[in-house]
N, C-alpha and C. Protein backbone atom coordinates (compact mmCIF):
# COMPACT_ATOMS: atom_id res chain seq x y z
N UNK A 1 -11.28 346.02 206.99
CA UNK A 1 -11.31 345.05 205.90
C UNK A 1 -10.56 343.79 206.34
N UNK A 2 -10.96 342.87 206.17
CA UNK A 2 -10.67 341.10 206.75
C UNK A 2 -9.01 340.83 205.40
N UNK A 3 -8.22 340.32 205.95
CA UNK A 3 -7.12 339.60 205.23
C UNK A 3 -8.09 338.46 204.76
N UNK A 4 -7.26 337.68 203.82
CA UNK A 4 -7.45 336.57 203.27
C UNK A 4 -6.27 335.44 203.10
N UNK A 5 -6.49 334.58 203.38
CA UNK A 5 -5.72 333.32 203.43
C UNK A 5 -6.13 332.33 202.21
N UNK A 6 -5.31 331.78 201.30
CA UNK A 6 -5.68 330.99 199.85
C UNK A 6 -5.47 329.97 200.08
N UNK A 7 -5.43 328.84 200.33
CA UNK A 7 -4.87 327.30 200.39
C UNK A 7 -5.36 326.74 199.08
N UNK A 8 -4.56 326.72 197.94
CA UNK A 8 -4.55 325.76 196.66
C UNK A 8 -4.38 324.41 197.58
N UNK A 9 -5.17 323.20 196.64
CA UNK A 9 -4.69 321.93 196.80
C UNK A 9 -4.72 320.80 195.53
N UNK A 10 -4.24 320.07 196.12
CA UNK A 10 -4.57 318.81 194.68
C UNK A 10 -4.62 317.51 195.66
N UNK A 11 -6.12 316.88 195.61
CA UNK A 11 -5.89 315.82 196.96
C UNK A 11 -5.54 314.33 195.81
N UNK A 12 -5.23 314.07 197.02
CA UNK A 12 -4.45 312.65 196.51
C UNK A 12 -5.16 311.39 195.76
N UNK A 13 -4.39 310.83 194.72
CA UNK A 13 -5.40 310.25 193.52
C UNK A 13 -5.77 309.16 194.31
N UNK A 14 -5.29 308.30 195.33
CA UNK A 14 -6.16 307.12 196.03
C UNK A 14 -7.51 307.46 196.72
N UNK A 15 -7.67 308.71 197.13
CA UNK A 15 -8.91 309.37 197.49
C UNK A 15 -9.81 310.08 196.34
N UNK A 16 -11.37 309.39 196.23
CA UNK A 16 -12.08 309.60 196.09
C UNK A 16 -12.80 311.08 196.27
N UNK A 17 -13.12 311.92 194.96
CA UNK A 17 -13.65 313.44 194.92
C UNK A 17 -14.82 313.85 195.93
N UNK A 18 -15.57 312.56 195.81
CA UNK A 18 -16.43 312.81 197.30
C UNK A 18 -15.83 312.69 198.53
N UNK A 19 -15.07 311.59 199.09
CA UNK A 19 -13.98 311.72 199.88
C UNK A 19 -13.48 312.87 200.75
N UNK A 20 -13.08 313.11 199.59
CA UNK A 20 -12.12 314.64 199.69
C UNK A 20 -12.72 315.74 200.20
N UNK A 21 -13.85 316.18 199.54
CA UNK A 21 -14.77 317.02 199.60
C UNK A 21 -15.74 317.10 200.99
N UNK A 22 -15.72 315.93 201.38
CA UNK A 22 -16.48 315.75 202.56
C UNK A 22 -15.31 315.92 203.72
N UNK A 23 -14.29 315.78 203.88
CA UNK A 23 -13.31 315.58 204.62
C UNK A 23 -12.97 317.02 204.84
N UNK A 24 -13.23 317.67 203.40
CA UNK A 24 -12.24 319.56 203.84
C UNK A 24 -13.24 320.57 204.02
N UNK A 25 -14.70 319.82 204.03
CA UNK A 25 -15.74 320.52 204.55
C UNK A 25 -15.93 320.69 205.91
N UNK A 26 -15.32 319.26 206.78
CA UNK A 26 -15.03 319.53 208.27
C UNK A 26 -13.80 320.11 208.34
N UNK A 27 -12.79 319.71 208.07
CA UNK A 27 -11.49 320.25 208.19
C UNK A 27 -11.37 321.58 207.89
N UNK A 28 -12.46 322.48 207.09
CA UNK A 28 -12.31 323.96 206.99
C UNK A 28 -13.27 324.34 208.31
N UNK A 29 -14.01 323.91 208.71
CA UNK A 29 -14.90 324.27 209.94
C UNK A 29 -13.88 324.15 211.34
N UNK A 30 -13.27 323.08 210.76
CA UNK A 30 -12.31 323.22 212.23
C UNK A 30 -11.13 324.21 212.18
N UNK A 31 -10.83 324.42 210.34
CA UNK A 31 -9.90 325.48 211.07
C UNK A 31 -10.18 327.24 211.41
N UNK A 32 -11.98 327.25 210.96
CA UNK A 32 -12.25 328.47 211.58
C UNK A 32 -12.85 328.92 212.50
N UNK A 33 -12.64 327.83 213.63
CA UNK A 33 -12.68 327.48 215.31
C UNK A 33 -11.89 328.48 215.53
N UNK A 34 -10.79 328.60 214.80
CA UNK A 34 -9.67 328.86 215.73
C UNK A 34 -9.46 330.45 215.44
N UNK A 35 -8.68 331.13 216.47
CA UNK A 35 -9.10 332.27 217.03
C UNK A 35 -8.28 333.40 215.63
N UNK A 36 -8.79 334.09 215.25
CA UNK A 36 -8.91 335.02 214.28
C UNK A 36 -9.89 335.25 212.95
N UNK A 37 -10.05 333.49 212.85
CA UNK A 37 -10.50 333.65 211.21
C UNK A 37 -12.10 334.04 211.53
N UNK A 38 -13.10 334.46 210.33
CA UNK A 38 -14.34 335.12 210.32
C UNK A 38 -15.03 334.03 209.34
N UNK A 39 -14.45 333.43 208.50
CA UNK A 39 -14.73 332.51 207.73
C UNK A 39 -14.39 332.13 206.29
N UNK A 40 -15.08 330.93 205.97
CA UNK A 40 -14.65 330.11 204.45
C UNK A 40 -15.23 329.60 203.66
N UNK A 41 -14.74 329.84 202.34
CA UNK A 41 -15.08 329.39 201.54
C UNK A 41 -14.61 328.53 200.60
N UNK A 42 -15.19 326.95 200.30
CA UNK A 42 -14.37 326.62 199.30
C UNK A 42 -14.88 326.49 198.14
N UNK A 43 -13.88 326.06 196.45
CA UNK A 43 -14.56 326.41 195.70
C UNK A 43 -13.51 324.87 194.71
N UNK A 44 -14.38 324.51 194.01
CA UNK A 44 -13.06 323.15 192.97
C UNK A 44 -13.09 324.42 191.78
N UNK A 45 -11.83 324.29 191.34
CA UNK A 45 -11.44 325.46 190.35
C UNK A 45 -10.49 324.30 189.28
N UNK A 46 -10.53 325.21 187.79
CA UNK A 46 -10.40 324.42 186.86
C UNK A 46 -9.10 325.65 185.96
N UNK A 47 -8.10 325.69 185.63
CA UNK A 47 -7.46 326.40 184.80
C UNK A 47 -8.46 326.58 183.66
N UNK A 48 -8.43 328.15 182.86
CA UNK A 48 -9.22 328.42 181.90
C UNK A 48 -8.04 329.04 180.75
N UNK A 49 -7.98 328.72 179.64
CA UNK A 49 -7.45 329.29 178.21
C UNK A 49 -7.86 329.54 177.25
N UNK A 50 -7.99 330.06 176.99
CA UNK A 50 -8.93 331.50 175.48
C UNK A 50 -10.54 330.43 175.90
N UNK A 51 -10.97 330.26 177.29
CA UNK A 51 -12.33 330.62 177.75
C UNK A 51 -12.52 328.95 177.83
N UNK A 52 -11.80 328.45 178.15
CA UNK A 52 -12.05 326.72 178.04
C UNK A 52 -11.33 326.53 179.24
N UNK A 53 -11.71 325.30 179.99
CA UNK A 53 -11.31 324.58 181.24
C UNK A 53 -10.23 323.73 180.64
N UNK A 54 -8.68 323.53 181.28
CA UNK A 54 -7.80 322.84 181.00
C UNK A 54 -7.58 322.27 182.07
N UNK A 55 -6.26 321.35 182.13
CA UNK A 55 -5.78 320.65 183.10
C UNK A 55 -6.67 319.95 184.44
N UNK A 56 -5.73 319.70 184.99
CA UNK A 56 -7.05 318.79 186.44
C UNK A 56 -7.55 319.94 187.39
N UNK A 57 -8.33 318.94 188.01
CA UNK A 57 -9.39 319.65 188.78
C UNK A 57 -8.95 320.13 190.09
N UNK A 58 -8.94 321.21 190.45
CA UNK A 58 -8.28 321.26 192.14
C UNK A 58 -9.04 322.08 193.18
N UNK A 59 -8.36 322.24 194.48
CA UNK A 59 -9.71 322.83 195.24
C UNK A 59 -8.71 323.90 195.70
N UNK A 60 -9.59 324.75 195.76
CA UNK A 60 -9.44 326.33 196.85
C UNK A 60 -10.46 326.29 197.83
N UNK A 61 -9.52 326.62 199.25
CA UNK A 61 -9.82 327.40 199.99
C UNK A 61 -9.84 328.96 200.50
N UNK A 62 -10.91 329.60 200.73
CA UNK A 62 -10.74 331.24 200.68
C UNK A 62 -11.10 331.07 202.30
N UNK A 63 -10.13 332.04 203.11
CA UNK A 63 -10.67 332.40 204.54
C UNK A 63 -10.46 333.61 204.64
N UNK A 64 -11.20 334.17 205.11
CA UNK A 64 -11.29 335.68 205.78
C UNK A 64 -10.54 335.64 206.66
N UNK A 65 -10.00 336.11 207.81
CA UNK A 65 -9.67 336.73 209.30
C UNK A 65 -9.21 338.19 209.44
N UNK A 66 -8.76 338.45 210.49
CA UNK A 66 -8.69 339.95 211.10
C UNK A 66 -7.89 339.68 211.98
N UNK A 67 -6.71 340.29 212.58
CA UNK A 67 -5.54 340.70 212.67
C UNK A 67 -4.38 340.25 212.07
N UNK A 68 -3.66 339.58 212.69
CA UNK A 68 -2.00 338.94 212.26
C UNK A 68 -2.50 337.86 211.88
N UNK A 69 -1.88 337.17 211.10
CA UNK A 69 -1.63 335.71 210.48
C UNK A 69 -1.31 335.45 211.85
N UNK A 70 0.07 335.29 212.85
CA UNK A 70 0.62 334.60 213.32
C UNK A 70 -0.77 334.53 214.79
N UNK A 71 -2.02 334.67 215.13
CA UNK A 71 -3.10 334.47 216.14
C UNK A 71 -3.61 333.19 215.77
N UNK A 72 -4.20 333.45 214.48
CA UNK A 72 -4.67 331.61 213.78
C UNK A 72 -4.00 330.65 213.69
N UNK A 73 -2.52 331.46 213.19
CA UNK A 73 -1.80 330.13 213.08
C UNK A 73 -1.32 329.10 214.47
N UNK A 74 -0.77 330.18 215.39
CA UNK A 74 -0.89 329.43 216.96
C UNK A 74 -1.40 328.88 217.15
N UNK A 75 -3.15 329.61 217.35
CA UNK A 75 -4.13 328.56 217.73
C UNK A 75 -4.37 327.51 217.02
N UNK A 76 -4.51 327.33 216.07
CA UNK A 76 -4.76 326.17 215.08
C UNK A 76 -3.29 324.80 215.46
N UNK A 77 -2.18 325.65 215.48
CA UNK A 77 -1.11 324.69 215.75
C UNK A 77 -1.70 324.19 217.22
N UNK A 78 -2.34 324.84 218.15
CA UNK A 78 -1.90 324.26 219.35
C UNK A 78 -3.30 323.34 219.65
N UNK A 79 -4.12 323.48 218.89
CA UNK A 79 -5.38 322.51 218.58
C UNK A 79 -5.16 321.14 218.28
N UNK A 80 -4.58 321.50 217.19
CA UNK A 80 -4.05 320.11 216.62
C UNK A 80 -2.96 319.21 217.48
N UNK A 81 -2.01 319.76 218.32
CA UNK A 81 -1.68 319.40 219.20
C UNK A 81 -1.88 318.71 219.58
N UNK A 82 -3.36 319.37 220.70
CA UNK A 82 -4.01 318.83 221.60
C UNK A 82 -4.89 317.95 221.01
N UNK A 83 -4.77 317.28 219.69
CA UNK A 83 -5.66 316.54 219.47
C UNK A 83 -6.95 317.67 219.19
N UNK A 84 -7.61 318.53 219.25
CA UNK A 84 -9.03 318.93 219.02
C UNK A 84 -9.46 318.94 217.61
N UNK A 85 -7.62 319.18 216.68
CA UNK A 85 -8.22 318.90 214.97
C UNK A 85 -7.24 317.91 215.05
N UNK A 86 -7.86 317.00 214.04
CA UNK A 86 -7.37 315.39 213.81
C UNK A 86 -7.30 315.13 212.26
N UNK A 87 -5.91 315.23 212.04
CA UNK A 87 -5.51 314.99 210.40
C UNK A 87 -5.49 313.66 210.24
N UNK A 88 -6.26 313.51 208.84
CA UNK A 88 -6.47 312.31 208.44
C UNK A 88 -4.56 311.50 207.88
N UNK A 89 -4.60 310.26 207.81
CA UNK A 89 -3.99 309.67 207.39
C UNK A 89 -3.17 310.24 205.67
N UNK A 90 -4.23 310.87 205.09
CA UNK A 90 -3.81 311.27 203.68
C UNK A 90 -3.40 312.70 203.71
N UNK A 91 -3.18 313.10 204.63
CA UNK A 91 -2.53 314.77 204.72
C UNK A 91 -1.57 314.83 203.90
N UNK A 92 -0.92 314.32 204.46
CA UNK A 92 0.60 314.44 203.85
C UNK A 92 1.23 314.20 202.32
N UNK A 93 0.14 313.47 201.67
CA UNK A 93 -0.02 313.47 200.68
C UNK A 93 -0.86 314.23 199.66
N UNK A 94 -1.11 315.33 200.46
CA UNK A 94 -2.10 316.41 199.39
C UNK A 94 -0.97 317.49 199.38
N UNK A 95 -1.35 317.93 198.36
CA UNK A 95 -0.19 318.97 197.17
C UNK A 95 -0.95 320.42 197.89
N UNK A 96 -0.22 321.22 198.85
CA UNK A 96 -0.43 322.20 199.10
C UNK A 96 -0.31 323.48 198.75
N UNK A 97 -0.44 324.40 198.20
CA UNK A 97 0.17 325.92 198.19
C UNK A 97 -0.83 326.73 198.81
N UNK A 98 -0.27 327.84 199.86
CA UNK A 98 -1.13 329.10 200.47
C UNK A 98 -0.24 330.68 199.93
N UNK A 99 -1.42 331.51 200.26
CA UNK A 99 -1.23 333.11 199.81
C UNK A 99 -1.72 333.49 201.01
N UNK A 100 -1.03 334.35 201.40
CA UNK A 100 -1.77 335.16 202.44
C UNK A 100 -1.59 336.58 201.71
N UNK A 101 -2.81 337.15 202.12
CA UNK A 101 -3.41 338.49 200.75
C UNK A 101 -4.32 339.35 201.43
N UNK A 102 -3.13 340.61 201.60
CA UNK A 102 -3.52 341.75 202.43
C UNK A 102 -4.22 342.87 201.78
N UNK A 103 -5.40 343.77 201.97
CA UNK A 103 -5.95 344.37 200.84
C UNK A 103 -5.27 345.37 200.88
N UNK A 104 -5.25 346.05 200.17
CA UNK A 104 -4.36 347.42 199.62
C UNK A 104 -5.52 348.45 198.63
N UNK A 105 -5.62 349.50 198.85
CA UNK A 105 -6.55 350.59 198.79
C UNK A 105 -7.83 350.09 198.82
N UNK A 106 -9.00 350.99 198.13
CA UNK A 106 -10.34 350.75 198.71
C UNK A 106 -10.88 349.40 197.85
N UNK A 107 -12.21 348.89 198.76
CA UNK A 107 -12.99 347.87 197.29
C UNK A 107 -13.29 348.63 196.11
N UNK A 108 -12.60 347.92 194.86
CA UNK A 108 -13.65 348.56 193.69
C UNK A 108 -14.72 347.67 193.37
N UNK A 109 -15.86 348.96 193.05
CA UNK A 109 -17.29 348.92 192.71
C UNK A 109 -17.58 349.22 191.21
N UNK A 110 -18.11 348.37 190.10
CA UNK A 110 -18.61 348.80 189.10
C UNK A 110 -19.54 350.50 189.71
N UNK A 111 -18.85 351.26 188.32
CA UNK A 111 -19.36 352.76 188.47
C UNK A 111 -20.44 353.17 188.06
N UNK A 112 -20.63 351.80 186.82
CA UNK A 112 -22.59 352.08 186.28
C UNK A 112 -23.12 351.06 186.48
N UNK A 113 -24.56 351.01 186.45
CA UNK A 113 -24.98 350.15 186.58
C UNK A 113 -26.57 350.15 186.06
């Protein structure tokens, strides 16, 4: 069974939602170059309360990989390094949080169907 890696974000209000969106569509391809991950998904997610969308709009990233965290993270550090991934100017200004989320007993499956 593949780990999972979460990257919450909130990109920065001088950048444009298309912008953004186009930018972490390469920037997630480049970071599953790098040696562990299997792949990603992203998704814009909205807080929900008694079934209604609240607050602002933000993006998730979901990645799969397989073994240690610390294989991707190397490689990815030593990419960027070398220059092969190239952070934009507005990095540093996007609101980050990650989960790394190990599975624990089997998948559950609806039992009827």
């Amino acid at each position: 069974m593949n780990n999972l890696y979460l990257v919450l974000s909130r990109k920065p209000d001088r950048i444009s939602r298309d912008d953004y969106h186009e930018w972490y569509v390469k920037h997630a391809q480049e970071n599953i170059e790098s040696t562990g991950f299997v792949d990603a998904q992203r998704y814009v997610i909205r807080e929900v309360e008694a079934g209604k969308e609240v607050g602002d709009e933000q993006h998730l990233a979901l990645y799969h990989y397989e073994g240690d965290m610390s294989i991707w993270r190397n490689d990815l550090t030593r990419r960027i390094e070398e220059g092969d991934v190239v952070l934009p100017d507005f990095f540093k200004e996007i609101e980050f949080r990650s989960w790394n989320c190990t599975p624990v007993g089997d998948l559950l499956k609806p039992t009827r169907r």
